[in-house]
Protein backbone atom coordinates (compact mmCIF):
# COMPACT_ATOMS: atom_id res chain seq x y z
CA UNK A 1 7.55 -1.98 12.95
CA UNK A 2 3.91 -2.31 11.77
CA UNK A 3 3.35 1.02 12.11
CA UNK A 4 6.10 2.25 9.99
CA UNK A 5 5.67 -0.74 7.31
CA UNK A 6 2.02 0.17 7.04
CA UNK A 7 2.62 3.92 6.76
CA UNK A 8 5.04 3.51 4.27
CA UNK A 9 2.81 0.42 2.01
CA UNK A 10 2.16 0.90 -0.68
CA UNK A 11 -0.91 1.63 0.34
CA UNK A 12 -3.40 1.45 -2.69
CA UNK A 13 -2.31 -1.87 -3.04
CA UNK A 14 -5.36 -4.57 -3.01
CA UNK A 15 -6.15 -8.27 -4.66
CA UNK A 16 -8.45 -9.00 -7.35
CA UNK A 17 -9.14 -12.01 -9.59
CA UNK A 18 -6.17 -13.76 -11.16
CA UNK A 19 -6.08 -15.95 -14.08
CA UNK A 20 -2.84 -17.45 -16.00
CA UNK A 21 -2.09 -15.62 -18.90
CA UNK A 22 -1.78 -17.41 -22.04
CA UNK A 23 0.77 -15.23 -23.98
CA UNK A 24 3.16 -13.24 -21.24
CA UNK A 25 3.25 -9.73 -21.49
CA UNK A 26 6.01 -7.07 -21.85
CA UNK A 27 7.31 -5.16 -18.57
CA UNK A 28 6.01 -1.93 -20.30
CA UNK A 29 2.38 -3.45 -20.02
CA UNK A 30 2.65 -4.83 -16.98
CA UNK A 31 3.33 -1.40 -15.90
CA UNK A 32 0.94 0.75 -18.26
CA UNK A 33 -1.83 -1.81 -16.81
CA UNK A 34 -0.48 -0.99 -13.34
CA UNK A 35 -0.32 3.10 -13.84
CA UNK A 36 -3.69 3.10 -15.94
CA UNK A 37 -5.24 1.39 -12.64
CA UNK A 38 -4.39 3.91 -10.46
CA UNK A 39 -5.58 6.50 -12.67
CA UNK A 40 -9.40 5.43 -11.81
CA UNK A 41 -8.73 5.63 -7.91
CA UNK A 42 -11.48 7.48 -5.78
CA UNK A 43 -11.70 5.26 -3.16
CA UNK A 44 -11.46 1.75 -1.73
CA UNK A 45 -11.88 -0.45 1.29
CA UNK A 46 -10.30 -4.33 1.08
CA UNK A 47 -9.18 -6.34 4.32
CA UNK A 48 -5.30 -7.24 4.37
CA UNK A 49 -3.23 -9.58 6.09
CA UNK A 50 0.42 -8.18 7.11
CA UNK A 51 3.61 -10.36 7.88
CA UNK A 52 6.62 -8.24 8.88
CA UNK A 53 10.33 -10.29 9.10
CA UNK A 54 12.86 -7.90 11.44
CA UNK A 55 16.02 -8.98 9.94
CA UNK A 56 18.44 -8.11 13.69
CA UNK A 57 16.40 -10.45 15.51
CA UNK A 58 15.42 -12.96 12.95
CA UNK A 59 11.71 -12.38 13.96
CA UNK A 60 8.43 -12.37 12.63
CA UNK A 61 5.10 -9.72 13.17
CA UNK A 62 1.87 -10.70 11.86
CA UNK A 63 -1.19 -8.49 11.52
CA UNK A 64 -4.24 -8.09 9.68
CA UNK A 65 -7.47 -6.02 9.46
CA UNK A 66 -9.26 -3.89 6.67
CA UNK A 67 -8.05 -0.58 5.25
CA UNK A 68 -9.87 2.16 4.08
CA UNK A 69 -8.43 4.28 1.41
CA UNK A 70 -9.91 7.82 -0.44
CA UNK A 71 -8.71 10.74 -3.00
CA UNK A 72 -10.33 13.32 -2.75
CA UNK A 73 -10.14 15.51 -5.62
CA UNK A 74 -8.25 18.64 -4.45
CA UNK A 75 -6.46 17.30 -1.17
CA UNK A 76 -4.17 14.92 0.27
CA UNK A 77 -5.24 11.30 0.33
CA UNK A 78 -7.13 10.02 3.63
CA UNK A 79 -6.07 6.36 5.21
CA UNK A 80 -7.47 4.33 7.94
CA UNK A 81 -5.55 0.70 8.44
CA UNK A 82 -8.18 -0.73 11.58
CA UNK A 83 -6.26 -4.04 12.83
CA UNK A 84 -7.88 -6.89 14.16
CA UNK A 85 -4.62 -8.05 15.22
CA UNK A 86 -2.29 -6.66 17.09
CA UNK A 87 -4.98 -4.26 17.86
CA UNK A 88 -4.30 -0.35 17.04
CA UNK A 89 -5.63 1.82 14.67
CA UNK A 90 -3.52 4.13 11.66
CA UNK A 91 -6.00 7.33 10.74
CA UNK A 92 -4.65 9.86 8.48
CA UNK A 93 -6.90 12.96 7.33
CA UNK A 94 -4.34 14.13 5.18
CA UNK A 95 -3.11 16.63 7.69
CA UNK A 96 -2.25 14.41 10.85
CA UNK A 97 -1.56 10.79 11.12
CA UNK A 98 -2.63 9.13 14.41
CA UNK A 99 -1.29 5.78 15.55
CA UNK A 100 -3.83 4.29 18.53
CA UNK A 101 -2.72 1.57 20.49
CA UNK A 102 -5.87 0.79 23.25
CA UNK A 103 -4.14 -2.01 24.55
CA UNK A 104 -0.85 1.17 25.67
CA UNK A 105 -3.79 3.71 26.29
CA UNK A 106 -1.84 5.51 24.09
CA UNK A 107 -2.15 7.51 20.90
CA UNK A 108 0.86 8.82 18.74
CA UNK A 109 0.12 12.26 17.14
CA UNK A 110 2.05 13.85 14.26
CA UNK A 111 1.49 15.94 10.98
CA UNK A 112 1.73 14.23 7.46
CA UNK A 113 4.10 16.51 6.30
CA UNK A 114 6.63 15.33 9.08
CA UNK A 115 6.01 12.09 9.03
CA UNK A 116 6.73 11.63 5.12
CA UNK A 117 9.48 14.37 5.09
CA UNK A 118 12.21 13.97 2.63
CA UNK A 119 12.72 10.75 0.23
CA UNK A 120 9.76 9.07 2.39
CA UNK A 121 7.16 11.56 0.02
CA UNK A 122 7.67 8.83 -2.59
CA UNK A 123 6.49 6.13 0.05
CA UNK A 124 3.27 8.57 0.30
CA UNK A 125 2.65 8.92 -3.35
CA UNK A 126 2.42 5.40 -3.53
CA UNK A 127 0.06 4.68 -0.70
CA UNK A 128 -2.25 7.22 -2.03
CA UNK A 129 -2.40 6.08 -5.66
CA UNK A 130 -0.73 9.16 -6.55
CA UNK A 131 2.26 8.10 -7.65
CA UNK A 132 3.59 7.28 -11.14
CA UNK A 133 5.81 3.60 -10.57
CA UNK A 134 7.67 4.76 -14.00
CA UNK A 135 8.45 8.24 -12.69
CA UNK A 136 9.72 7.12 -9.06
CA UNK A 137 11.30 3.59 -9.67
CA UNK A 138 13.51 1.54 -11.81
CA UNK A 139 11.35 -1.49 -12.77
CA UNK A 140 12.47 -4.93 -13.76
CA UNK A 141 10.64 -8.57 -13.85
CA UNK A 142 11.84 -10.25 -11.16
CA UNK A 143 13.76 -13.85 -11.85
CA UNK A 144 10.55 -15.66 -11.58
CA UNK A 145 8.40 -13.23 -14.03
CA UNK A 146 5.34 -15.06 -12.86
CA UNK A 147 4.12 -17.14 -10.41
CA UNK A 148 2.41 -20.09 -10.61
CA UNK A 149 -1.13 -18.51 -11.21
CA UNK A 150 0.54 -16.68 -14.29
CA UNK A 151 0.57 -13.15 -12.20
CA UNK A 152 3.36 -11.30 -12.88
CA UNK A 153 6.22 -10.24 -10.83
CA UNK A 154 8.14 -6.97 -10.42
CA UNK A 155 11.03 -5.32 -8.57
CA UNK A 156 11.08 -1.56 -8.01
CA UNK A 157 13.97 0.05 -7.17
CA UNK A 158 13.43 3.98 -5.68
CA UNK A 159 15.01 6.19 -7.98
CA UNK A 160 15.27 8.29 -4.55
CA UNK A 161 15.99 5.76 -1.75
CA UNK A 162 14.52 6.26 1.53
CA UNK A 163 15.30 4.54 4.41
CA UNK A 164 11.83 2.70 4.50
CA UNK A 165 11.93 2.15 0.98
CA UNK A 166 15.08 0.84 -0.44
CA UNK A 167 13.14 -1.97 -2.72
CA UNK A 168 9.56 -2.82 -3.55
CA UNK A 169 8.20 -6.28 -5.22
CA UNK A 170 5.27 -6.35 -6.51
CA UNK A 171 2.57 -8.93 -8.04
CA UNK A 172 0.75 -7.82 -10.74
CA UNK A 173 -2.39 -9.56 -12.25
CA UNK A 174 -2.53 -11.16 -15.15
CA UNK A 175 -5.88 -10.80 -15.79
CA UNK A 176 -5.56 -6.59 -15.29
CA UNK A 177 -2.64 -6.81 -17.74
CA UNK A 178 -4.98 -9.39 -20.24
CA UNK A 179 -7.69 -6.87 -20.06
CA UNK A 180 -5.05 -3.81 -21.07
CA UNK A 181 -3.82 -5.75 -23.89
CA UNK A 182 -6.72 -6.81 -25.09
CA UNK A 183 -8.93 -3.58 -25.19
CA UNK A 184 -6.29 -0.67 -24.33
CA UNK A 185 -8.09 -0.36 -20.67
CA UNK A 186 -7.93 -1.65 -17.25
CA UNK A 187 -11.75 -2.40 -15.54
CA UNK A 188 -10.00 -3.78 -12.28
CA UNK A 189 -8.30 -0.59 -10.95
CA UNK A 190 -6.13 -2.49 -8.13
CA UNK A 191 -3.89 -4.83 -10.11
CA UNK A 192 -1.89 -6.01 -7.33
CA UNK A 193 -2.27 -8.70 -5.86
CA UNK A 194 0.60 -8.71 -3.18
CA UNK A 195 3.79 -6.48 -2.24
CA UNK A 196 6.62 -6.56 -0.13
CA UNK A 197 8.18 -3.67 0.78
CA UNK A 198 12.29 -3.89 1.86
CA UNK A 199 13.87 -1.11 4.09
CA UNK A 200 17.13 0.12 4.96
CA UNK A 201 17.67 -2.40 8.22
CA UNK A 202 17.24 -5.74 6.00
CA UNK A 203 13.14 -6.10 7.33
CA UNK A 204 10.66 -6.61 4.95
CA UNK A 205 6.75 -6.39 5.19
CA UNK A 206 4.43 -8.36 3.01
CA UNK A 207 0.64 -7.74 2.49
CA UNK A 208 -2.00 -9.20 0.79
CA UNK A 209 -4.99 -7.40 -0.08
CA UNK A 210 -8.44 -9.21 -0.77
CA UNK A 211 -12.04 -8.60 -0.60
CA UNK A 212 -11.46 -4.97 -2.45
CA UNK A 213 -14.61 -2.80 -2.41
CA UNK A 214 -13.97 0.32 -4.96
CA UNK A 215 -15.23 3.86 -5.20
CA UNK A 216 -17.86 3.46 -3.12
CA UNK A 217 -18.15 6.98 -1.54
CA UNK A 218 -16.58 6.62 1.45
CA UNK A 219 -17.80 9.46 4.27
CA UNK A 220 -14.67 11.82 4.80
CA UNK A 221 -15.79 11.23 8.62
CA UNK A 222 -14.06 7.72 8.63
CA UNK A 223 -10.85 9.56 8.53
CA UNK A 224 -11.04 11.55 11.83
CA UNK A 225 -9.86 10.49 14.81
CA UNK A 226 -11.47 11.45 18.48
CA UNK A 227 -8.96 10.72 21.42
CA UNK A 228 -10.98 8.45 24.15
CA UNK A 229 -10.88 9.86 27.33
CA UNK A 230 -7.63 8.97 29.76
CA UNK A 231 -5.81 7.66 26.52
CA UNK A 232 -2.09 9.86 26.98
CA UNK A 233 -1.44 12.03 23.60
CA UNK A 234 2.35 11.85 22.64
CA UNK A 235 3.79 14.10 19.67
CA UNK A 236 7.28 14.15 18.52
C-alpha cells in the first residue's frame, strides 16, 4: 500500500514556509499560485513523512524518508522515494520503476508506461510537476478553506477517475498565494504544504513534505538502480 500511494503522490508535492494570510484569497489564485509553481520545476529533494489508513482493516502504515525528484527537459520525469522506514527504495528513470525491499531480498521490476497505464497517467503528471490541476481536476475549497496557520485548503476531484485517484486534498500556502497576489509571481515553487490522496478502496495516504531543497542539479545517476547480488528480480 506504500508502494502504490507513493507511486501515485502527488509527487512534486513539498512544504515551505507558511504564514496566515491577512485578506483570503480566491480559489482561482490559490490555484494560479499553485500551477505558476510548478511551472519553475527542475528539480528537488525534501524529506517526507507518509501515514497510509487501509479502510477494510481499519489500519494504519507509517513511513518516511527523503525523495528526490527531476525534469529533465526533453524526457520523462525521474523519482527516487529512499525510506528510512519501512525500509525499501522507489527508483524510476523514466523508463522502469523499481520497488526494492532488502528486508524480502526482493526487487519489483516494471516499465513506466505499464505501471501508469490508463486514467493512472494523470496520477503521473502530477508526481512529475507536469500536470495542469485546472486541466485534470475539478477544484473546490474544502469546508474549512484554511487551517489554522491561514494555509489554504483544496479538494480535487479527477476529471478522469482512476482507481488510485478518486480524490485529492491539498494544502496550499498562504504565503505562495500572498506572494502571487502581491507581485503576479510565485518565488517558492512547491506551494504545498501537505496532501492526501483517496483511492477507490476507501484508503487514504497523507504526506508531508519539509526540508525542500530546489533545482539543485541533481546527477541523472541518482535515478538508476543496480540489483545487489542474490536479491530475486520479479516482473509482472
Amino acid at each position: 500500500m506504500l508502494r502504490i500511494s507513493t507511486v501515485c503522490l502527488l509527487v512534486a508535492l513539498f512544504a515551505i514556509p507558511v504564514s496566515a494570510a491577512s485578506t483570503p484569497a480566491s480559489l482561482k489564485n490559490v490555484v494560479s499560485a499553485l500551477e505558476k509553481g510548478y511551472a519553475g520545476l527542475q528539480d528537488v529533494q525534501a524529506d517526507f513523512s507518509q501515514k497510509t489508513t487501509i479502510s477494510a482493516v481499519n489500519r494504519e502504515q507509517k513511513g518516511n524518508g527523503e525523495v528526490l525528484l527531476k525534469r529533465p527537459a526533453s524526457a520523462t520525469a525521474m523519482f527516487r522515494f529512499n525510506y528510512t522506514r519501512p525500509k525499501q527504495q522507489i527508483i524510476s528513470n523514466g523508463r522502469q520503476v523499481w520497488f526494492y525491499t532488502p528486508e524480502t531480498r526482493q526487487v519489483l521490476v516494471n516499465s513506466v508506461a505499464a505501471m501508469f497505464s490508463g486514467g493512472n497517467s494523470i496520477a503521473l503528471s502530477y508526481l512529475t510537476g507536469l500536470g495542469h490541476v485546472s486541466r485534470d481536476f475539478d477544484i473546490a475549497f474544502s469546508p474549512d478553506h484554511q487551517d489554522r496557520h491561514g494555509n489554504y485548503q483544496l479538494e480535487l476531484t479527477p476529471k478522469k477517475p482512476s482507481p488510485v485517484l478518486v480524490r485529492l486534498q491539498l494544502t496550499v500556502s498562504s504565503e505562495a498565494v500572498e506572494q502571487m497576489q502581491r507581485s503576479g509571481d510565485v518565488k517558492n515553487i512547491f506551494p504545498i504544504v501537505s496532501s492526501i490522496v483517496h483511492d477507490a478502496g476507501g484508503n487514504r495516504t497523507r504526506i508531508d513534505y519539509r526540508r525542500a531543497r530546489v533545482n539543485r542539479g541533481i546527477d541523472n545517476a541518482k535515478f538508476n538502480f543496480k540489483i545487489p547480488a542474490g536479491v530475486e528480480v520479479i516482473k509482472p
